[in-house]
PDB file of N, CA and C in Angstrom:
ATOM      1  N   UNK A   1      -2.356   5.310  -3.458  1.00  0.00           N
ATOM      2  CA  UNK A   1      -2.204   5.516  -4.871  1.00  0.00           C
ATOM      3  C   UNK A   1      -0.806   6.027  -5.100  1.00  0.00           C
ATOM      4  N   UNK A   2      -0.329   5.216  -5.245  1.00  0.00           N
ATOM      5  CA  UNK A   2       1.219   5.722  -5.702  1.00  0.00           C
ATOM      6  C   UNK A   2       1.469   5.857  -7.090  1.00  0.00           C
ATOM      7  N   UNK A   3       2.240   7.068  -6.876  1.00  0.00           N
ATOM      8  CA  UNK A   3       2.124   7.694  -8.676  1.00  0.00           C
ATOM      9  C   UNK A   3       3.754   7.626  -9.378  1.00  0.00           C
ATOM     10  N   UNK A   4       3.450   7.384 -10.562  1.00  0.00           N
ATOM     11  CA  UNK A   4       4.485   6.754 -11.302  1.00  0.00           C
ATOM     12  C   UNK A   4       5.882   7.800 -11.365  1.00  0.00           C
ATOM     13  N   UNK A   5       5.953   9.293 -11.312  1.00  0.00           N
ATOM     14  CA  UNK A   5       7.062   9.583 -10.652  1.00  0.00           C
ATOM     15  C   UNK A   5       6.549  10.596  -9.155  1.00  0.00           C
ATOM     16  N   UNK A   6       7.720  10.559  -8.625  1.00  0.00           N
ATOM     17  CA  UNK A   6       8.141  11.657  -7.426  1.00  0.00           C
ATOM     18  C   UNK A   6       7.373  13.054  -8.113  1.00  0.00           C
ATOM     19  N   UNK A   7       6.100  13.831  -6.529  1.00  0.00           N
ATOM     20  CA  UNK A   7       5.427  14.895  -7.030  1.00  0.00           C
ATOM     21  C   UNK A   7       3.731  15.058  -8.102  1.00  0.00           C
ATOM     22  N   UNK A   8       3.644  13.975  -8.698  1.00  0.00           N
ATOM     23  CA  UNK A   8       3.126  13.685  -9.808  1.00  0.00           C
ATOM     24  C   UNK A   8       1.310  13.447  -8.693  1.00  0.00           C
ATOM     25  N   UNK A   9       0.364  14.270  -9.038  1.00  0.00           N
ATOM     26  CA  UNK A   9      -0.838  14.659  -8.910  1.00  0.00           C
ATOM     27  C   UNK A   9      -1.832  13.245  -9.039  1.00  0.00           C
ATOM     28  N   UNK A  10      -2.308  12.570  -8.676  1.00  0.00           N
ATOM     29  CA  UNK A  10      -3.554  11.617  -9.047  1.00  0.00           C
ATOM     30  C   UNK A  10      -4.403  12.298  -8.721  1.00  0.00           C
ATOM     31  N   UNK A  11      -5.503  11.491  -9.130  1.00  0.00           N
ATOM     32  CA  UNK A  11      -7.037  12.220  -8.698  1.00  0.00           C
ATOM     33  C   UNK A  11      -7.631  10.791  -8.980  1.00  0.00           C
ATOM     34  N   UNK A  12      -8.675  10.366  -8.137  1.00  0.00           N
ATOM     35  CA  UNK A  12      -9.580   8.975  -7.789  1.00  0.00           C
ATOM     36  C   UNK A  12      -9.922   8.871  -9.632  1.00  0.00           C
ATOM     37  N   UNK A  13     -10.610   9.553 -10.196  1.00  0.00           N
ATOM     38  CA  UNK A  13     -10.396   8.622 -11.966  1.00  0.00           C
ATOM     39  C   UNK A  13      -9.227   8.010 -12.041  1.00  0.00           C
ATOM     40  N   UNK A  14      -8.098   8.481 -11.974  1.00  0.00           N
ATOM     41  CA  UNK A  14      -6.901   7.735 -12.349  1.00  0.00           C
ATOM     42  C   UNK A  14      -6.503   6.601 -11.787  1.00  0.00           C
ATOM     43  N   UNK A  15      -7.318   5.473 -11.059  1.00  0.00           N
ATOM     44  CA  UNK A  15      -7.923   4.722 -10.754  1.00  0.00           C
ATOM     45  C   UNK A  15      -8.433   3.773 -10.904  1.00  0.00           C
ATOM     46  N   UNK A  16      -8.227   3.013 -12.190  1.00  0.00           N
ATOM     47  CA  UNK A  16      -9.129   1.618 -13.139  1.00  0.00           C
ATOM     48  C   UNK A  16      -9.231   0.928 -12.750  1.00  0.00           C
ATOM     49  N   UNK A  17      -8.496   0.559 -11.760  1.00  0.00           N
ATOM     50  CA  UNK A  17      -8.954  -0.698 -10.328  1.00  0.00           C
ATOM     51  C   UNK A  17      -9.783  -0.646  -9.742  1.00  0.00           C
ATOM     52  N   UNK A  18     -10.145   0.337  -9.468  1.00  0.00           N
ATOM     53  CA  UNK A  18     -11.245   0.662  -8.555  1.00  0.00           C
ATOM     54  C   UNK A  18     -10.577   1.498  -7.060  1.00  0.00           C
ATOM     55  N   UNK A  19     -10.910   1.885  -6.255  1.00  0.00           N
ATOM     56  CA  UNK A  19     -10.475   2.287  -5.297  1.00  0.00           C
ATOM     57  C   UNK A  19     -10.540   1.374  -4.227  1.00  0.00           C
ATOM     58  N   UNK A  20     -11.673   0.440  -4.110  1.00  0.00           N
ATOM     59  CA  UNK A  20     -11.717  -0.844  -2.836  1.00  0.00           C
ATOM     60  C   UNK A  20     -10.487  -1.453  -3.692  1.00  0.00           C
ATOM     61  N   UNK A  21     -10.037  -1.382  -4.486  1.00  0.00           N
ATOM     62  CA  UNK A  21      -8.605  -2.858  -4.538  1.00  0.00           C
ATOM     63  C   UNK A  21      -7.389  -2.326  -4.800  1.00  0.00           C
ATOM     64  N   UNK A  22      -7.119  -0.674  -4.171  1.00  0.00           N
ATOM     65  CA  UNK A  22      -6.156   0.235  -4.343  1.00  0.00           C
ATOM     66  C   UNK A  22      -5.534   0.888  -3.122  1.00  0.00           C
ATOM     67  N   UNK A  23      -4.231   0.431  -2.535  1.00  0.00           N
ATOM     68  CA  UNK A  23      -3.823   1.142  -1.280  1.00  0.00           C
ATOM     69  C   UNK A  23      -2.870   2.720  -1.841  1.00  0.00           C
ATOM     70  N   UNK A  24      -3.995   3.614  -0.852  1.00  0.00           N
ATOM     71  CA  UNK A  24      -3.670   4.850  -0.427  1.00  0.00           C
ATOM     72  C   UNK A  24      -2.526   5.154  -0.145  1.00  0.00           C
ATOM     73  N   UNK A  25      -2.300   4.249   1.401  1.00  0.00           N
ATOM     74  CA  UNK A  25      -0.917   5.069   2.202  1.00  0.00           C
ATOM     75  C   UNK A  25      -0.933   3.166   3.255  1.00  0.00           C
ATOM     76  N   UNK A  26       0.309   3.191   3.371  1.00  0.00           N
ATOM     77  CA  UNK A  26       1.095   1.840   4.386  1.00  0.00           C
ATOM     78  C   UNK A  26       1.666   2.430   5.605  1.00  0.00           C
ATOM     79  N   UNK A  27       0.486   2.194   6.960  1.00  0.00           N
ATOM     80  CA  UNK A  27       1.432   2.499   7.962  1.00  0.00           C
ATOM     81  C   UNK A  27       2.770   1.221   8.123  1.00  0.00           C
ATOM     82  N   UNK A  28       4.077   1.804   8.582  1.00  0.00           N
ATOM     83  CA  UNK A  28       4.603   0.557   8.832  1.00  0.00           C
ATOM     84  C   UNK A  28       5.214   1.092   9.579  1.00  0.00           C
ATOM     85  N   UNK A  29       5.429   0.446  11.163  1.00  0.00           N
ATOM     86  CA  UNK A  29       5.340   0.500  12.429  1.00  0.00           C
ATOM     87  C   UNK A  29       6.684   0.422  12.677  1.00  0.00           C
ATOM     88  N   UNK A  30       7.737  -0.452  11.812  1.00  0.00           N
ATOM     89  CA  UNK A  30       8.926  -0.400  12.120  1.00  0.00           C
ATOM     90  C   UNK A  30       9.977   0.839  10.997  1.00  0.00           C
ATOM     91  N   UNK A  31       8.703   1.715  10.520  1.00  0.00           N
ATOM     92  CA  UNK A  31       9.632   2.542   9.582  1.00  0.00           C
ATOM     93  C   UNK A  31       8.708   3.846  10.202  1.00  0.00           C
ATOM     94  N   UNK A  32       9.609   5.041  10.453  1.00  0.00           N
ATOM     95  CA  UNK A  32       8.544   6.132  10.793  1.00  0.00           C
ATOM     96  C   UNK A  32       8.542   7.118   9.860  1.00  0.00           C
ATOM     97  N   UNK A  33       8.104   8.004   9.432  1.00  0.00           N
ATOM     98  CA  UNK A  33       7.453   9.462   8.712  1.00  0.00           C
ATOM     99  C   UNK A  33       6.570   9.746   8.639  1.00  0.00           C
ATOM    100  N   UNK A  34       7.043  11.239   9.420  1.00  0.00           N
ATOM    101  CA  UNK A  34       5.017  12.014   9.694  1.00  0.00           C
ATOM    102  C   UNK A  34       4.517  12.287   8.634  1.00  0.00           C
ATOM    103  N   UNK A  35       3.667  12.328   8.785  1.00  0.00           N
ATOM    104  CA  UNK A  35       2.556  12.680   8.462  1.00  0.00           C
ATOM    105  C   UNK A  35       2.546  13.303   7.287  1.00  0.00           C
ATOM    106  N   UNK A  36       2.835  14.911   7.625  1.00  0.00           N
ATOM    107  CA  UNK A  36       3.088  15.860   6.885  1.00  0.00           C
ATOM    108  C   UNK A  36       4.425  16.197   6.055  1.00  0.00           C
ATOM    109  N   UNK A  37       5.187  15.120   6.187  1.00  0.00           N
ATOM    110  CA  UNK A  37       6.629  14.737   5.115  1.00  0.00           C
ATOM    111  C   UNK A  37       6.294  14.509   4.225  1.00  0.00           C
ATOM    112  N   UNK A  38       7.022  14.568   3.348  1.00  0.00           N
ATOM    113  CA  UNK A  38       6.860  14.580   1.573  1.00  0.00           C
ATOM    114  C   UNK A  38       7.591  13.419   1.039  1.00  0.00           C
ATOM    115  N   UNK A  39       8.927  12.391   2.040  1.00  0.00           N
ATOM    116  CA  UNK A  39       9.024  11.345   2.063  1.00  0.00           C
ATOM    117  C   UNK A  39       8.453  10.447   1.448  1.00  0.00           C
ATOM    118  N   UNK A  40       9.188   9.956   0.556  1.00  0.00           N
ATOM    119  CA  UNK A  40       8.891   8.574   0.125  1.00  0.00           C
ATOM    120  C   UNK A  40       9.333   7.733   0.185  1.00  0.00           C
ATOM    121  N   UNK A  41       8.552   6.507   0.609  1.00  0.00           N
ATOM    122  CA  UNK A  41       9.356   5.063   0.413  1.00  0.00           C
ATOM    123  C   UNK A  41       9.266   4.562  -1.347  1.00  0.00           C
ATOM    124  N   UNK A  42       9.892   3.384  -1.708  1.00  0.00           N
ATOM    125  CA  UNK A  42       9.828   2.628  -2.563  1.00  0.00           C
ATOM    126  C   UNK A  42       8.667   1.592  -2.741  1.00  0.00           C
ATOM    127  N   UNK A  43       7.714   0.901  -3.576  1.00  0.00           N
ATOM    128  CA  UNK A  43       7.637  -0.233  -3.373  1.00  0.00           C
ATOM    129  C   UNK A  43       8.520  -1.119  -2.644  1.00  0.00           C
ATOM    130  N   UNK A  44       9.484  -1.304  -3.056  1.00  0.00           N
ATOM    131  CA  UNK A  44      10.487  -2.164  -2.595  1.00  0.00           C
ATOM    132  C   UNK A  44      10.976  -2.394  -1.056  1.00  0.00           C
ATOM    133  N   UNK A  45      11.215  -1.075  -0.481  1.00  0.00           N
ATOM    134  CA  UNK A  45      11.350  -0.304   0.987  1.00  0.00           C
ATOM    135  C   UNK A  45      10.075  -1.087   1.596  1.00  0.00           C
ATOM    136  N   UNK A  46       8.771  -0.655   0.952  1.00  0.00           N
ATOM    137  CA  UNK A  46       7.739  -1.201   1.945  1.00  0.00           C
ATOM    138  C   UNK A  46       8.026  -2.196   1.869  1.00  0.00           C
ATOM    139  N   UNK A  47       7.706  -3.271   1.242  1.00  0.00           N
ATOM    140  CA  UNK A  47       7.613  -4.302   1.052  1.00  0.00           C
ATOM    141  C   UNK A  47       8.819  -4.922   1.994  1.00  0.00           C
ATOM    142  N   UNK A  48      10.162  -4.488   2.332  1.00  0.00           N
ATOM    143  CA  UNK A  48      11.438  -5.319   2.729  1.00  0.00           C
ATOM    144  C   UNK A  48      10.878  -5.002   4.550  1.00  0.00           C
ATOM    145  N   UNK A  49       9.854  -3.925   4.358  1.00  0.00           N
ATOM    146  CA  UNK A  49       9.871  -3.211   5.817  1.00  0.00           C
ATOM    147  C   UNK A  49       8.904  -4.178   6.402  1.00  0.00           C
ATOM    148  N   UNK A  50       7.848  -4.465   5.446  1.00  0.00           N
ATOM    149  CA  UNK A  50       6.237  -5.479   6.023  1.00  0.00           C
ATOM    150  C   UNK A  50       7.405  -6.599   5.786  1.00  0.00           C
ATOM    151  N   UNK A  51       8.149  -7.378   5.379  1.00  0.00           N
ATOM    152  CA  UNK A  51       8.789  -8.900   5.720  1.00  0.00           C
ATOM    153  C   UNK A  51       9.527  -8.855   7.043  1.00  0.00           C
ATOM    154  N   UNK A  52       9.955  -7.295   7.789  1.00  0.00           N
ATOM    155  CA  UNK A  52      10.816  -7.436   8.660  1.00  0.00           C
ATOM    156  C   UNK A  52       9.865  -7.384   9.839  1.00  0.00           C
ATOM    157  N   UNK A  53       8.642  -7.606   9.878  1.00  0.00           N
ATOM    158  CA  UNK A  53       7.797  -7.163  10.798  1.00  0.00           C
ATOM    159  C   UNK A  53       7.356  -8.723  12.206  1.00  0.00           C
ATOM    160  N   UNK A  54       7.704  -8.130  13.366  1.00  0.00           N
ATOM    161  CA  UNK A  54       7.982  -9.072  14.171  1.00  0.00           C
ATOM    162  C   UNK A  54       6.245 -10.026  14.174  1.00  0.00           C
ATOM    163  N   UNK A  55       6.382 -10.907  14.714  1.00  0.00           N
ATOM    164  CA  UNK A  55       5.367 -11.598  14.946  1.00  0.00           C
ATOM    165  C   UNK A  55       3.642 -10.980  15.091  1.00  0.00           C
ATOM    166  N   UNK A  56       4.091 -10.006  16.052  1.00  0.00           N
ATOM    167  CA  UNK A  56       3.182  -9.070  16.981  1.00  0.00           C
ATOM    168  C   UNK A  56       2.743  -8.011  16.479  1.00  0.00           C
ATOM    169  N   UNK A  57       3.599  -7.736  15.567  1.00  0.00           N
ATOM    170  CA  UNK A  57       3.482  -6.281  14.387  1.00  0.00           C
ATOM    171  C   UNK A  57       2.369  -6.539  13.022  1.00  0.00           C
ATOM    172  N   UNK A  58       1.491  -5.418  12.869  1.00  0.00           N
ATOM    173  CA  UNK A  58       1.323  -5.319  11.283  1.00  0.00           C
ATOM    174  C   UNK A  58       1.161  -4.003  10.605  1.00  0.00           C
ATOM    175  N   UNK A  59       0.906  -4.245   9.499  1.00  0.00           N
ATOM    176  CA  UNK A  59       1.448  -3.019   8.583  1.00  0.00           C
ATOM    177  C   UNK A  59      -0.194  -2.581   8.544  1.00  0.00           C
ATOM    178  N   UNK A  60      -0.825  -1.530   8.275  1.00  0.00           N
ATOM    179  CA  UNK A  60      -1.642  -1.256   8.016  1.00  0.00           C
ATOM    180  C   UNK A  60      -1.672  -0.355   6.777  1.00  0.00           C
ATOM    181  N   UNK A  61      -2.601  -0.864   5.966  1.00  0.00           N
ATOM    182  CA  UNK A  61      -2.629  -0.429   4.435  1.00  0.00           C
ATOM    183  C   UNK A  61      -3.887   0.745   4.519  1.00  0.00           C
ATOM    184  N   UNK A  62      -3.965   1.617   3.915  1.00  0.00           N
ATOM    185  CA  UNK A  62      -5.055   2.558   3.646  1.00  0.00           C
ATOM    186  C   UNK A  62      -5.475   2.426   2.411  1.00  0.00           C
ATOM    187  N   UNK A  63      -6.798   1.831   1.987  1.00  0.00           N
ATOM    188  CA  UNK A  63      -7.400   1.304   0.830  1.00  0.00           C
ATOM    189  C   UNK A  63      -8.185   2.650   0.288  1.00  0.00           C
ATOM    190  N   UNK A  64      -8.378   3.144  -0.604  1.00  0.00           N
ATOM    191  CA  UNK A  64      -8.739   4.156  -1.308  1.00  0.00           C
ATOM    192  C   UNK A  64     -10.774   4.447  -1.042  1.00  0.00           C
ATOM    193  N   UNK A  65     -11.209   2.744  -0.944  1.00  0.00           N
ATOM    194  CA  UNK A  65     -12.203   3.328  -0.650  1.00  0.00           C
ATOM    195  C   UNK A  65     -12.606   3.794   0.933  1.00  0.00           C
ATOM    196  N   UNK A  66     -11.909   3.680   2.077  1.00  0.00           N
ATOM    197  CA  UNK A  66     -11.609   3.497   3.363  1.00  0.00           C
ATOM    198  C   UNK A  66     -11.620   3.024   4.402  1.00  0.00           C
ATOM    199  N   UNK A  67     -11.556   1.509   3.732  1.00  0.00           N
ATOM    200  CA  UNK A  67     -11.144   0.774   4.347  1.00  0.00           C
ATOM    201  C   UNK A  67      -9.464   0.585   5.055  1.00  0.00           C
ATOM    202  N   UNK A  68      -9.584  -0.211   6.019  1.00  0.00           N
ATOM    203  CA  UNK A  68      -8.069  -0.308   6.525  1.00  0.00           C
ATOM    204  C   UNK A  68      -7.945  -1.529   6.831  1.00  0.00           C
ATOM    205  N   UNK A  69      -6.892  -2.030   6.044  1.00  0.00           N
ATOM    206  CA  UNK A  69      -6.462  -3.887   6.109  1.00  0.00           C
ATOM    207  C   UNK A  69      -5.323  -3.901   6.782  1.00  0.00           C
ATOM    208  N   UNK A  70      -4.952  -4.761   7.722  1.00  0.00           N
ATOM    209  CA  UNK A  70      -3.875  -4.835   8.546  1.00  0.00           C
ATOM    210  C   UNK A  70      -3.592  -6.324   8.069  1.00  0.00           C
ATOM    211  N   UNK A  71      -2.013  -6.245   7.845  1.00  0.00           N
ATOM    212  CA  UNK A  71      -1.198  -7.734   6.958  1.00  0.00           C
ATOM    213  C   UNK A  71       0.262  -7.646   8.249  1.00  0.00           C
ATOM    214  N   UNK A  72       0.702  -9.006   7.740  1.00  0.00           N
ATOM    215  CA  UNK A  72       1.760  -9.436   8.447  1.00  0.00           C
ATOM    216  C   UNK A  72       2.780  -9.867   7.555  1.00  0.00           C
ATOM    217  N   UNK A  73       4.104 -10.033   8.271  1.00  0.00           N
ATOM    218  CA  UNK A  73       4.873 -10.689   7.178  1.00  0.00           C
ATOM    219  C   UNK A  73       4.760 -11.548   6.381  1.00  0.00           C
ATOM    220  N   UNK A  74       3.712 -12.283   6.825  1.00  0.00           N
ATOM    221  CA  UNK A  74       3.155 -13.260   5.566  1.00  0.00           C
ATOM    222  C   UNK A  74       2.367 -12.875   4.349  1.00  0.00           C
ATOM    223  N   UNK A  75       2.432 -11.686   3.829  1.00  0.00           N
ATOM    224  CA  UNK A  75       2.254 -10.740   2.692  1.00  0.00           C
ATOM    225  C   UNK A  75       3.195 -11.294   1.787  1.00  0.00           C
ATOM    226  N   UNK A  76       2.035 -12.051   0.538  1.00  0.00           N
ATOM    227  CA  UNK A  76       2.544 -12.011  -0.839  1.00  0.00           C
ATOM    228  C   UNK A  76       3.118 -11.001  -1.641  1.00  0.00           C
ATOM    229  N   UNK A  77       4.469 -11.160  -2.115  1.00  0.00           N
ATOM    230  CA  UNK A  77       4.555  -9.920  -3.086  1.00  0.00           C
ATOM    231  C   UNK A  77       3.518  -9.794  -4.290  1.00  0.00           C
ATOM    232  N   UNK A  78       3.644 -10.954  -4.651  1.00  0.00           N
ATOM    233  CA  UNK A  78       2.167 -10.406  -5.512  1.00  0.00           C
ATOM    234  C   UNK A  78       1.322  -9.975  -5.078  1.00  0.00           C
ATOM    235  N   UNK A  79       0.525 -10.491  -4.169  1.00  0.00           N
ATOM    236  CA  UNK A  79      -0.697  -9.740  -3.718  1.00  0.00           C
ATOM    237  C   UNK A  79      -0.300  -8.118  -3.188  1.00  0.00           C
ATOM    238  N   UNK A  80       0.926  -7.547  -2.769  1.00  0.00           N
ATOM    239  CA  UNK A  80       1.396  -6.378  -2.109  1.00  0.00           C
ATOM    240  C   UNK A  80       1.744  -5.572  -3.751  1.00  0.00           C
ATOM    241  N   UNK A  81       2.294  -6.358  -4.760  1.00  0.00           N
ATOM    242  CA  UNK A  81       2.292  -5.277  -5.969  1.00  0.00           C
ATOM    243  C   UNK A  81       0.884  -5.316  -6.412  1.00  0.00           C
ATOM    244  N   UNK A  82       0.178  -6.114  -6.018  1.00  0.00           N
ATOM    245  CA  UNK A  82      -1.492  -5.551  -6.920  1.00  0.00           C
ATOM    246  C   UNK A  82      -2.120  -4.398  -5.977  1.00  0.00           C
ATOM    247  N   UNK A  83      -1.909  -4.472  -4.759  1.00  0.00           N
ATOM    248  CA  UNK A  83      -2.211  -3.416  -3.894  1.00  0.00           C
ATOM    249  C   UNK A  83      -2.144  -2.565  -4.245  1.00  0.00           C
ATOM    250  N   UNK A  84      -0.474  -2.050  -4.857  1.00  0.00           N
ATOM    251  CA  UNK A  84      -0.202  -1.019  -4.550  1.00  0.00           C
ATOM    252  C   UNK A  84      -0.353  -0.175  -6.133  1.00  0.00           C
ATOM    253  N   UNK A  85      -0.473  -1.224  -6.805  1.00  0.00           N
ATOM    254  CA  UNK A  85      -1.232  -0.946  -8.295  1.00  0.00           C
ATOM    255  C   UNK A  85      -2.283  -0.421  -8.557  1.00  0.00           C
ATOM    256  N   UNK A  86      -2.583   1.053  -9.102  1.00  0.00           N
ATOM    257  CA  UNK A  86      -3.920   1.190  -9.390  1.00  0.00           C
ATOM    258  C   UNK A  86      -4.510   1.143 -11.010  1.00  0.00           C
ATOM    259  N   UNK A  87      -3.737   0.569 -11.625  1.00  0.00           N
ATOM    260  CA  UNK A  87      -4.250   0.330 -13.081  1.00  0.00           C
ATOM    261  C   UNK A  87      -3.773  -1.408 -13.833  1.00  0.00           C
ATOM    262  N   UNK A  88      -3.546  -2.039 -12.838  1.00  0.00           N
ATOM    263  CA  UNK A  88      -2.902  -3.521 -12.855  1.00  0.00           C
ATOM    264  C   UNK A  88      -3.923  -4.087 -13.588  1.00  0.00           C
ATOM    265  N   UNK A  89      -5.341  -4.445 -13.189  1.00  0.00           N
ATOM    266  CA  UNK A  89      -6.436  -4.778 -13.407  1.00  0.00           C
ATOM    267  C   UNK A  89      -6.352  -6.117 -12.345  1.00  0.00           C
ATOM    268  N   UNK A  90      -5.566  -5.985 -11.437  1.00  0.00           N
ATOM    269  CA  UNK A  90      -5.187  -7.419 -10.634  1.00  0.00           C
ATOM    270  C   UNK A  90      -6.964  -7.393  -9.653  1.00  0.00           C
ATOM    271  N   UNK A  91      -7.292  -8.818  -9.374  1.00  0.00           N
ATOM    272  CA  UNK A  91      -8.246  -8.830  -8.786  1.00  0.00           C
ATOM    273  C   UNK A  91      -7.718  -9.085  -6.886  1.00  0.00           C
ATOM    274  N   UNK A  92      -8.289  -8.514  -6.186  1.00  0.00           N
ATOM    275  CA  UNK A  92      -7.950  -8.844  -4.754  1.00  0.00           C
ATOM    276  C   UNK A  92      -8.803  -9.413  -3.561  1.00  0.00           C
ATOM    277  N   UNK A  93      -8.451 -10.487  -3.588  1.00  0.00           N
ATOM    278  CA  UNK A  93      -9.757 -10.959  -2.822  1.00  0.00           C
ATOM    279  C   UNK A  93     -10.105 -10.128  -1.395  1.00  0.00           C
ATOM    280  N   UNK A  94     -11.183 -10.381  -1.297  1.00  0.00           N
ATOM    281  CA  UNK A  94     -12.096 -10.011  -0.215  1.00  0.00           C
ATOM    282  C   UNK A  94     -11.582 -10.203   1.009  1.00  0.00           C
ATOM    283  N   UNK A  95     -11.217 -11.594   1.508  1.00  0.00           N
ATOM    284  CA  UNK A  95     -10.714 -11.473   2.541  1.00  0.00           C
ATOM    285  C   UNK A  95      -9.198 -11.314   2.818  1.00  0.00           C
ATOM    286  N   UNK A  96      -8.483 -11.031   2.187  1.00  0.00           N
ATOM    287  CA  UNK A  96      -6.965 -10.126   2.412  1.00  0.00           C
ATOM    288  C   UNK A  96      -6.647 -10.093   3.597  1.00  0.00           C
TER     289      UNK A  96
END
């Protein structure tokens, strides 16, 4: 759930997507920050980071309801901005 500025509080209502069609947090394997950093990437950052991702690599998304989807560079930007959207109303298919 990425929130519209730097600091800024969500809570699961704030949410109109639903939480199954809403990513949490993006591991990405070729970019590091722990855990407990306050670090942020961009949309944009992720997104340039999941296209740079070798063959063998994937990004793993943390979906709000907790699920975990693992994508490859062959990640639509559209489908990666509805992800990361939680009030888009974008629909996301099932098998992702």
């Amino acid at each position: 759930m990425f929130p519209p500025t730097p600091l800024t509080m969500l809570q699961f209502h704030d949410t109109p997507d639903g939480l199954y069609q809403t990513a949490m947090a993006i591991e990405l394997p070729n970019r590091f920050v722990p855990w407990h950093s306050n670090e942020n990437r961009t949309p944009d950052d992720a997104y340039a980071a999941i296209m740079e991702l070798g063959s063998n690599q994937v990004a793993h998304f943390s979906i709000g309801d907790g699920a975990v989807k693992a994508v490859g560079s062959n990640l639509d930007r559209e489908l990666f901005d509805a992800l990361i959207s939680r009030n888009g109303q974008e629909e996301i298919p099932d098998d992702f």
